[in-house]
C-alpha atoms as a PDB file:
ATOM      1  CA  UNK A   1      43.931  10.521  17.132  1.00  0.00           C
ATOM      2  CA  UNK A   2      41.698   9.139  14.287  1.00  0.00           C
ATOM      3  CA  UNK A   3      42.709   5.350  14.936  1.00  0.00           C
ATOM      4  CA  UNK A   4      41.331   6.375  18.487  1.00  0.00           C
ATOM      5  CA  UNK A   5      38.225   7.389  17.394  1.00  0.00           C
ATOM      6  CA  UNK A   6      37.255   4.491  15.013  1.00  0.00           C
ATOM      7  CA  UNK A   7      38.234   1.951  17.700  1.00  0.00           C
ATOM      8  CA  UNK A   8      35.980   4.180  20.038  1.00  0.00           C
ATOM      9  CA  UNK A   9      33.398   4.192  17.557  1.00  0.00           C
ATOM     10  CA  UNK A  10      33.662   0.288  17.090  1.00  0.00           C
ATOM     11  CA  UNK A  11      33.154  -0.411  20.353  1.00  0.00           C
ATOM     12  CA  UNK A  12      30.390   1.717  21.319  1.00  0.00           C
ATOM     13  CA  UNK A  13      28.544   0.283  18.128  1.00  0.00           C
ATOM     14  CA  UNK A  14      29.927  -3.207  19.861  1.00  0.00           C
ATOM     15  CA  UNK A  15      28.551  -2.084  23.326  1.00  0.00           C
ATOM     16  CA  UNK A  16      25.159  -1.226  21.661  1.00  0.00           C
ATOM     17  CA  UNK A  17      24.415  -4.021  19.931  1.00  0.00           C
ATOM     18  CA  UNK A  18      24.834  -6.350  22.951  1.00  0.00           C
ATOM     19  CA  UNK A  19      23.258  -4.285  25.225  1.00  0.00           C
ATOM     20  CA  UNK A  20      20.254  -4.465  23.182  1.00  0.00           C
ATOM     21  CA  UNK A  21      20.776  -7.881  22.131  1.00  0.00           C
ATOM     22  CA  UNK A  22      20.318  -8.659  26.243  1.00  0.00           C
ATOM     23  CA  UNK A  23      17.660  -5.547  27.051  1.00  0.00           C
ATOM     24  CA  UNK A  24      15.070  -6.554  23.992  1.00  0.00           C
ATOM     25  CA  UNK A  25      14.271 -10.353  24.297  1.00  0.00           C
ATOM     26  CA  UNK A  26      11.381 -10.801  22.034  1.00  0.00           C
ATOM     27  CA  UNK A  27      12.677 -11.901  18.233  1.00  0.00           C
ATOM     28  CA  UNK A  28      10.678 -11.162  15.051  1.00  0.00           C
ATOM     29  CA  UNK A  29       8.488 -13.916  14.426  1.00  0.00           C
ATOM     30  CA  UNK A  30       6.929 -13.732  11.462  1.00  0.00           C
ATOM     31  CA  UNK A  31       4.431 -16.542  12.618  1.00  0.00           C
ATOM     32  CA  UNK A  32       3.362 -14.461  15.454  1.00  0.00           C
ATOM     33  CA  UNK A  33       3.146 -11.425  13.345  1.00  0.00           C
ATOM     34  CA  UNK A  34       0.719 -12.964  11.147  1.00  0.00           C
ATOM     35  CA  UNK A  35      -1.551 -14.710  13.904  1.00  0.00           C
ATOM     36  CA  UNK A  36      -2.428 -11.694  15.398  1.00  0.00           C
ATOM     37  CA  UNK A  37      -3.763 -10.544  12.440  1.00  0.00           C
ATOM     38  CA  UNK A  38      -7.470  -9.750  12.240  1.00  0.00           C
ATOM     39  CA  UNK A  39      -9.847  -7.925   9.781  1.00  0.00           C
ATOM     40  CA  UNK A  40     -10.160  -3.832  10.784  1.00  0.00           C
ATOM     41  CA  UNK A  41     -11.261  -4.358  14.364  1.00  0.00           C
ATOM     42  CA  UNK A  42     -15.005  -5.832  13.320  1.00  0.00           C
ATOM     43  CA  UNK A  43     -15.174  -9.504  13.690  1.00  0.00           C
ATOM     44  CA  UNK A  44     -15.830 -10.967   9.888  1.00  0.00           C
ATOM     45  CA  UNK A  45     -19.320 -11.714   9.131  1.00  0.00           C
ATOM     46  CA  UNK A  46     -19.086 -13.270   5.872  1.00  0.00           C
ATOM     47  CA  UNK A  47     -19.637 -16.716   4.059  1.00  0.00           C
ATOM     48  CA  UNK A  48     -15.585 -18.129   3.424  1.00  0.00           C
ATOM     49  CA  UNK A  49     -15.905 -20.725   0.543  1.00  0.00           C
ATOM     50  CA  UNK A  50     -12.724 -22.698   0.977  1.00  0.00           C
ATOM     51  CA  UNK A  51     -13.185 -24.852  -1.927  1.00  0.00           C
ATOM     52  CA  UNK A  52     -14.018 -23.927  -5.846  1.00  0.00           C
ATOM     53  CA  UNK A  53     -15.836 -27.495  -6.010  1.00  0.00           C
ATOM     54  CA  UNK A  54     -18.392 -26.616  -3.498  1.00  0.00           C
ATOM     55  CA  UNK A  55     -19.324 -22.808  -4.365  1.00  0.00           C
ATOM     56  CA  UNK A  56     -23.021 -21.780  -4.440  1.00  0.00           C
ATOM     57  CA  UNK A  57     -24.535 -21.555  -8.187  1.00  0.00           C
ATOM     58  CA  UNK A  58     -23.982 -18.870 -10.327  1.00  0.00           C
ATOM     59  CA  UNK A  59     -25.561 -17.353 -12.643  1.00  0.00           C
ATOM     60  CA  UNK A  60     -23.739 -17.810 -15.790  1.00  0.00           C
ATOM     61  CA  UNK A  61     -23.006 -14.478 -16.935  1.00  0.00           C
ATOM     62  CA  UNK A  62     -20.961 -11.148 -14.877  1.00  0.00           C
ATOM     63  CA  UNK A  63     -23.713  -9.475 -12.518  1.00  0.00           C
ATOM     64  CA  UNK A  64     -24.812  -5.734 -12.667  1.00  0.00           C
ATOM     65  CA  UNK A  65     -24.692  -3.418  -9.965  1.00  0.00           C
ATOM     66  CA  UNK A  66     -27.807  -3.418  -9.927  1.00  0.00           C
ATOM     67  CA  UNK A  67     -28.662  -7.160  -9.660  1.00  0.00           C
ATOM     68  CA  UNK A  68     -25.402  -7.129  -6.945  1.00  0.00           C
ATOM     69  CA  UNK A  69     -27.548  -4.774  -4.792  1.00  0.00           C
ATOM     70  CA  UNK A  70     -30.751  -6.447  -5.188  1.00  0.00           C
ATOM     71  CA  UNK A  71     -29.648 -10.074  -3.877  1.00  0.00           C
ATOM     72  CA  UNK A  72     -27.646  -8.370  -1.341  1.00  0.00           C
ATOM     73  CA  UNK A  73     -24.363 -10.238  -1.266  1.00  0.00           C
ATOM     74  CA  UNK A  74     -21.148  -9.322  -3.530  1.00  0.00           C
ATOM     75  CA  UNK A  75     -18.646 -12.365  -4.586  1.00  0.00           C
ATOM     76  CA  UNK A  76     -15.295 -11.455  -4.151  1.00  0.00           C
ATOM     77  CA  UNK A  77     -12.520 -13.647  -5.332  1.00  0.00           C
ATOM     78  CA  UNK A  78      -9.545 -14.340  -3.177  1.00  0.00           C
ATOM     79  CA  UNK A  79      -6.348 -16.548  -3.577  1.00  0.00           C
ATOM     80  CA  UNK A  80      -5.597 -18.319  -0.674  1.00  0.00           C
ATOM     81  CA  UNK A  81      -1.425 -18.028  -1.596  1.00  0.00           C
ATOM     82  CA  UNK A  82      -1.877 -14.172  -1.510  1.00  0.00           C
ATOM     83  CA  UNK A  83       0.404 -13.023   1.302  1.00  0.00           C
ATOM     84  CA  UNK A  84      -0.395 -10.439   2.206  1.00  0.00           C
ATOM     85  CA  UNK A  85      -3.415  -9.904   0.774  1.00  0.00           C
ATOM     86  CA  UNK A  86      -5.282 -12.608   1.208  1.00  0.00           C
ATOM     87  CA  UNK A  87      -4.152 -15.668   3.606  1.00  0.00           C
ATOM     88  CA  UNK A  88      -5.931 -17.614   6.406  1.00  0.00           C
ATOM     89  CA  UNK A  89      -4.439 -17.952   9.771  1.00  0.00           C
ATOM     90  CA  UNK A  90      -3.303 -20.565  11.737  1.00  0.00           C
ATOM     91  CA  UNK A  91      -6.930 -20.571  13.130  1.00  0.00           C
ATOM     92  CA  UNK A  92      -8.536 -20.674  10.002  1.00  0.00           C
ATOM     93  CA  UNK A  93      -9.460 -17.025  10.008  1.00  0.00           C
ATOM     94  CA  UNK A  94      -9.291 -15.365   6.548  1.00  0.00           C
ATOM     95  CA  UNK A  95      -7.394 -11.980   6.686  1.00  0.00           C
ATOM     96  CA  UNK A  96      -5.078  -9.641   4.804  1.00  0.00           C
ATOM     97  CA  UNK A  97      -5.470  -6.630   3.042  1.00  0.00           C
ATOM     98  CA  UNK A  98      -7.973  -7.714   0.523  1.00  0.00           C
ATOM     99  CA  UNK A  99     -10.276  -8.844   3.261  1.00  0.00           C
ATOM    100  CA  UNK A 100      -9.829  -5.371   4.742  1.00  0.00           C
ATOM    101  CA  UNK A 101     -10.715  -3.403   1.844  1.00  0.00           C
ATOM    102  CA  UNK A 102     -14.113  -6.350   0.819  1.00  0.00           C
ATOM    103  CA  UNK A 103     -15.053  -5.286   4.459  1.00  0.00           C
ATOM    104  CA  UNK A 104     -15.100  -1.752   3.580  1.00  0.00           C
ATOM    105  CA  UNK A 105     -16.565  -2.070   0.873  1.00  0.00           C
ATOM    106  CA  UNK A 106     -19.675  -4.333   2.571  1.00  0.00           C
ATOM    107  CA  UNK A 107     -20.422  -1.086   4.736  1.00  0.00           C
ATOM    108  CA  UNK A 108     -20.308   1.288   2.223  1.00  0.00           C
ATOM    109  CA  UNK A 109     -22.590  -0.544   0.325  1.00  0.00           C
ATOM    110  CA  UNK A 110     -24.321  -2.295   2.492  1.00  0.00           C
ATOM    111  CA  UNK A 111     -24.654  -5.721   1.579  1.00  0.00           C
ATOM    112  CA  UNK A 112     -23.120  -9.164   2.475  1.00  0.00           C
ATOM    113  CA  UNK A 113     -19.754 -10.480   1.073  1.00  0.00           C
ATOM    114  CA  UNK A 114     -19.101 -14.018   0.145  1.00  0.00           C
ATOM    115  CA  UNK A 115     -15.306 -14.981  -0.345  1.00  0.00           C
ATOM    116  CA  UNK A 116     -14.676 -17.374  -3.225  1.00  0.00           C
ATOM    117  CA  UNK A 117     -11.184 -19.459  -4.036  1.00  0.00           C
ATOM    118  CA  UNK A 118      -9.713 -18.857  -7.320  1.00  0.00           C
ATOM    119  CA  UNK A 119      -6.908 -19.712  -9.450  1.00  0.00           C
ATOM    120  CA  UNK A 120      -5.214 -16.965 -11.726  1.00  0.00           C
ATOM    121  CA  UNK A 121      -5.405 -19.301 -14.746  1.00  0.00           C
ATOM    122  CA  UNK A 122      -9.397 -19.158 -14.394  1.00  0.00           C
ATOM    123  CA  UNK A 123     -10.081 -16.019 -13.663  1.00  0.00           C
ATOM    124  CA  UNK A 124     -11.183 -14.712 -16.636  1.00  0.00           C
ATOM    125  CA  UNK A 125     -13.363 -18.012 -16.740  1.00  0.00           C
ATOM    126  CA  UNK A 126     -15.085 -17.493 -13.761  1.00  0.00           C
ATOM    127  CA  UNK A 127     -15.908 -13.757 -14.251  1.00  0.00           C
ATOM    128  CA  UNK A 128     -17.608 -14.357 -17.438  1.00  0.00           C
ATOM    129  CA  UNK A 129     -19.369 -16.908 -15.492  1.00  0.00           C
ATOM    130  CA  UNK A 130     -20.361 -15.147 -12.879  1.00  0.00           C
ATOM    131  CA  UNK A 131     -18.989 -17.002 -10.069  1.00  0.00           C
ATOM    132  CA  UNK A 132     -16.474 -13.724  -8.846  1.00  0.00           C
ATOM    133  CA  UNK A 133     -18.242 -10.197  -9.259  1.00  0.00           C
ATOM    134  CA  UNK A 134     -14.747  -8.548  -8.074  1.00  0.00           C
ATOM    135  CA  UNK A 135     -11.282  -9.665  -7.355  1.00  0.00           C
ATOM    136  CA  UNK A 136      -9.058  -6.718  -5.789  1.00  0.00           C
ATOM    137  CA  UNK A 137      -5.332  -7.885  -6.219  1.00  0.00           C
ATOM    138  CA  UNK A 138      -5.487 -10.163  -9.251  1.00  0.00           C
ATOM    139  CA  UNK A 139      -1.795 -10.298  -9.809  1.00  0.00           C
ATOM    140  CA  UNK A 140      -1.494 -10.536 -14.266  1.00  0.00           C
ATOM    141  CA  UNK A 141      -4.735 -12.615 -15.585  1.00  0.00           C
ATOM    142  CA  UNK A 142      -3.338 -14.947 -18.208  1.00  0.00           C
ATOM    143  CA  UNK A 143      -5.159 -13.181 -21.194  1.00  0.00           C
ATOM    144  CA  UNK A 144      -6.568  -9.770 -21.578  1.00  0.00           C
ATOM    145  CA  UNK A 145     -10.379  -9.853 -20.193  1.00  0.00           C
ATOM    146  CA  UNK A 146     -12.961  -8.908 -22.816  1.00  0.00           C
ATOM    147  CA  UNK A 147     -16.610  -9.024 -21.513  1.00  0.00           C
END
């Protein structure tokens, strides 16, 4: 009686599996997945600097609060490699989490964003100069930062 019932069990675990192998066509593709993407339902309405050698100027030191809200745009720093926090799409749309959470942050305090490229052996560099007022996942900076 128990060889009975594993060979039952075997095949209705058998029967399953190619019954749904037949009934359920569509196949993860993680391509797919990833181009139907898109940033929290609101189209993004930011500047997307693809490029480190063609950012805007900065001004040479970290930026207040203060001075952030006064200009009325934040800087936030973005990898381009950081599945899936950062990444663009087929499309050239720039979305992931990050992007989610720079959005959110736009409305609550509202101001502009402007994305800008970095690599993690710069970072620190390009704080201190300015360039990035926040970066959300960073990964490990290469040195401790010390403003």
């Amino acid at each position: 009686m128990g060889v009975a019932c594993v060979i039952a069990s075997l095949a209705a675990v058998l029967l399953r599996r190619n019954y749904f192998d037949f009934a359920v066509e569509e196949k993860y593709d993680r391509t797919k997945v990833l181009e139907r993407m898109h940033v929290l339902d609101v189209p993004l309405k930011a500047k997307v600097y693809r490029r480190a050698e063609k950012l805007p100027p900065s001004p040479g030191k970290p930026s207040t609060l203060a001075q952030i809200q006064k200009r009325g745009f934040l800087y936030v720093g973005y990898s381009e490699d950081g599945l899936p926090f950062t990444f663009f799409k087929q499309a050239g749309e720039l979305v992931g989490y990050d992007v989610d959470m720079a959005c959110e942050l736009r409305q609550d305090m509202g101001i502009d964003i402007i994305f800008i490229p970095y690599r993690y052996d710069r970072l620190v560099e390009i704080i201190r100069k300015g360039q990035i007022d926040v970066v959300q996942t960073a990964g490990h900076a290469p040195q401790p930062f010390r403003p």
